[in-house]
C-alpha atoms as a PDB file:
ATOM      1  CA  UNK A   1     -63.529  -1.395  28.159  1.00  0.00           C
ATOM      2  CA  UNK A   2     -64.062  -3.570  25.017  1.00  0.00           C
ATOM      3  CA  UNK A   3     -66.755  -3.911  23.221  1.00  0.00           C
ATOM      4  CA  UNK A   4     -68.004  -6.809  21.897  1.00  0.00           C
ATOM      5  CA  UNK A   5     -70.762  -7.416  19.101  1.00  0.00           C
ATOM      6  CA  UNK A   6     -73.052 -10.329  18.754  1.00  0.00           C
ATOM      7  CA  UNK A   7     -75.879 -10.739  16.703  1.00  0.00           C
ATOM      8  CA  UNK A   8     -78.460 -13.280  18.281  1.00  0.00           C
ATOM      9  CA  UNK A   9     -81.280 -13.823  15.340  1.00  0.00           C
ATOM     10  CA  UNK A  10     -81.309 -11.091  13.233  1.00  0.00           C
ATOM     11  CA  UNK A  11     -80.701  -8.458  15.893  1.00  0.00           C
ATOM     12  CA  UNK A  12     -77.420  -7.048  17.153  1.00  0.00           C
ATOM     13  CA  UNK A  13     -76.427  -7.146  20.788  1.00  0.00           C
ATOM     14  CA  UNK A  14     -73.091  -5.191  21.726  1.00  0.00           C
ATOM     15  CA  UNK A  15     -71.563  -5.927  24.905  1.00  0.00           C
ATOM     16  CA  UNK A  16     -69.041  -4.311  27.370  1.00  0.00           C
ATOM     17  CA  UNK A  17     -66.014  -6.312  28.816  1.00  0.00           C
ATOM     18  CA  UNK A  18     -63.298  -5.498  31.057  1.00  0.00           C
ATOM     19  CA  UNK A  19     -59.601  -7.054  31.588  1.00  0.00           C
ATOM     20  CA  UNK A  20     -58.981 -10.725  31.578  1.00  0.00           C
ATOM     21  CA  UNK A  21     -62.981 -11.362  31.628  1.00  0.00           C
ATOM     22  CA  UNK A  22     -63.177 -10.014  27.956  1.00  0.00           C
ATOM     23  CA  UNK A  23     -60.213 -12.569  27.370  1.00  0.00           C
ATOM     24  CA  UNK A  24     -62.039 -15.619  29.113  1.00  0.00           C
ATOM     25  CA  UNK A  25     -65.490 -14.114  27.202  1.00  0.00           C
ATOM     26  CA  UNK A  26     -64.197 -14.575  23.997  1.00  0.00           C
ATOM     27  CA  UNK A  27     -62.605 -18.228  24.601  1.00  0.00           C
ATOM     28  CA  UNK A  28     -65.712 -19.370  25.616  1.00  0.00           C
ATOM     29  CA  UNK A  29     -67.586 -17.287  23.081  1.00  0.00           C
ATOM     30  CA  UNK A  30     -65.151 -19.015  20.816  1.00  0.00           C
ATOM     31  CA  UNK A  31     -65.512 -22.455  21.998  1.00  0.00           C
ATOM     32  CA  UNK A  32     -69.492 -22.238  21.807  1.00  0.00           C
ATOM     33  CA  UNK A  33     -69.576 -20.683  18.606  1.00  0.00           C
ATOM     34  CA  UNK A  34     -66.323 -20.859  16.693  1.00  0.00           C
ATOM     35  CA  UNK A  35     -65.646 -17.922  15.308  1.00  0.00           C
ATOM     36  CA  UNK A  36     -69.030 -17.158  13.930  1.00  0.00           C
ATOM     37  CA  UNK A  37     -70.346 -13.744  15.488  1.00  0.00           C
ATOM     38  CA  UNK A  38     -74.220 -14.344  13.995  1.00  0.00           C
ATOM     39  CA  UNK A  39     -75.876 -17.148  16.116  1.00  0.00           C
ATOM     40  CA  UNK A  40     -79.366 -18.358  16.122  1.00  0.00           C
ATOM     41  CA  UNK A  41     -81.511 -18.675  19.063  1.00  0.00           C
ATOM     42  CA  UNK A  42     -81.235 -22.582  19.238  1.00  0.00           C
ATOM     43  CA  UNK A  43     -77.654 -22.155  19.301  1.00  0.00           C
ATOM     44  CA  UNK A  44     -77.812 -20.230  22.169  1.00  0.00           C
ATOM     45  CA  UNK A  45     -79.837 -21.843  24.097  1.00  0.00           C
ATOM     46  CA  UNK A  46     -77.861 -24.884  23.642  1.00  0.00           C
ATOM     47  CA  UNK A  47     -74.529 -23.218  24.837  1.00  0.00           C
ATOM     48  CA  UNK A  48     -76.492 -21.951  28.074  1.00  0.00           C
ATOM     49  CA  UNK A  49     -77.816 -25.166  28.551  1.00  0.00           C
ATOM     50  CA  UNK A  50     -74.350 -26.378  28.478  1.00  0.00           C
ATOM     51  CA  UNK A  51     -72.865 -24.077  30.285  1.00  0.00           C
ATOM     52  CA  UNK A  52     -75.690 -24.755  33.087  1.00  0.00           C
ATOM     53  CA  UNK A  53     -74.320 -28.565  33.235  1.00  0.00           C
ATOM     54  CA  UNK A  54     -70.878 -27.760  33.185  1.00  0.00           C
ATOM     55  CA  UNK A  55     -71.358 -25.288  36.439  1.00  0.00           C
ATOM     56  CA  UNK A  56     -73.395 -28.368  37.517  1.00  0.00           C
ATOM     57  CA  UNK A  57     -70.809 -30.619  37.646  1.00  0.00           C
ATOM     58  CA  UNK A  58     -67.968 -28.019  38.957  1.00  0.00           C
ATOM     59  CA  UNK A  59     -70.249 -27.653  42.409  1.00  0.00           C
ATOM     60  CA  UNK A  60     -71.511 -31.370  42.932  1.00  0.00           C
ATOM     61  CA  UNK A  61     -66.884 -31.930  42.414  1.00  0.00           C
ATOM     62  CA  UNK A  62     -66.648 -29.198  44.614  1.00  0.00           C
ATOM     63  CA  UNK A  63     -69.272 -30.326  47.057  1.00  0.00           C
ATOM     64  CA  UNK A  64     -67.431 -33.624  46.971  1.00  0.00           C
ATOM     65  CA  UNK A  65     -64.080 -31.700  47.731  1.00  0.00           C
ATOM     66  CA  UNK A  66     -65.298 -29.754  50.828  1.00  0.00           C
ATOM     67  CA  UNK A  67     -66.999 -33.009  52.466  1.00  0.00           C
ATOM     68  CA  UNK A  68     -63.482 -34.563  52.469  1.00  0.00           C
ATOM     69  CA  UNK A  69     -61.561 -31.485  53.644  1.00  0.00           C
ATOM     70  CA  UNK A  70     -64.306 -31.096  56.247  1.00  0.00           C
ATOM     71  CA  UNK A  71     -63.427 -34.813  57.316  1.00  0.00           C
ATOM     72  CA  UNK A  72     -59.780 -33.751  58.096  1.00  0.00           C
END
């Protein structure tokens, strides 16, 4: 287990991680937030928004993949 800390505001979070999740967590961590650990709360709603889209877009290409293969 690794633990992580984040402070969201002006409060600390600490989070547990395991294996190659804790390694994607803090390449997306990084990519949201650089390498700043102390976000605000605008910031994170931001990155959740965007992260929202991106998951978005990954099912309606994924949608589009399975209506084809379903054609074959």
């Amino acid at each position: 287990m690794n633990k992580r800390t984040v402070s969201i505001g002006a409060k600390d979070f600490d989070i547990k991680l395991d294996g190659e999740f804790a390694e994607y967590f803090d390449a997306c961590f990084k990519e949201s937030f650089g390498t700043n650990q102390k976000i605000q709360t605008k910031e994170l709603l931001w990155a959740f928004v965007q992260k929202c889209y991106d998951t978005y877009l990954q099912n309606a290409e994924l949608k589009k993949l399975l209506e084809k293969l379903e054609k074959l």
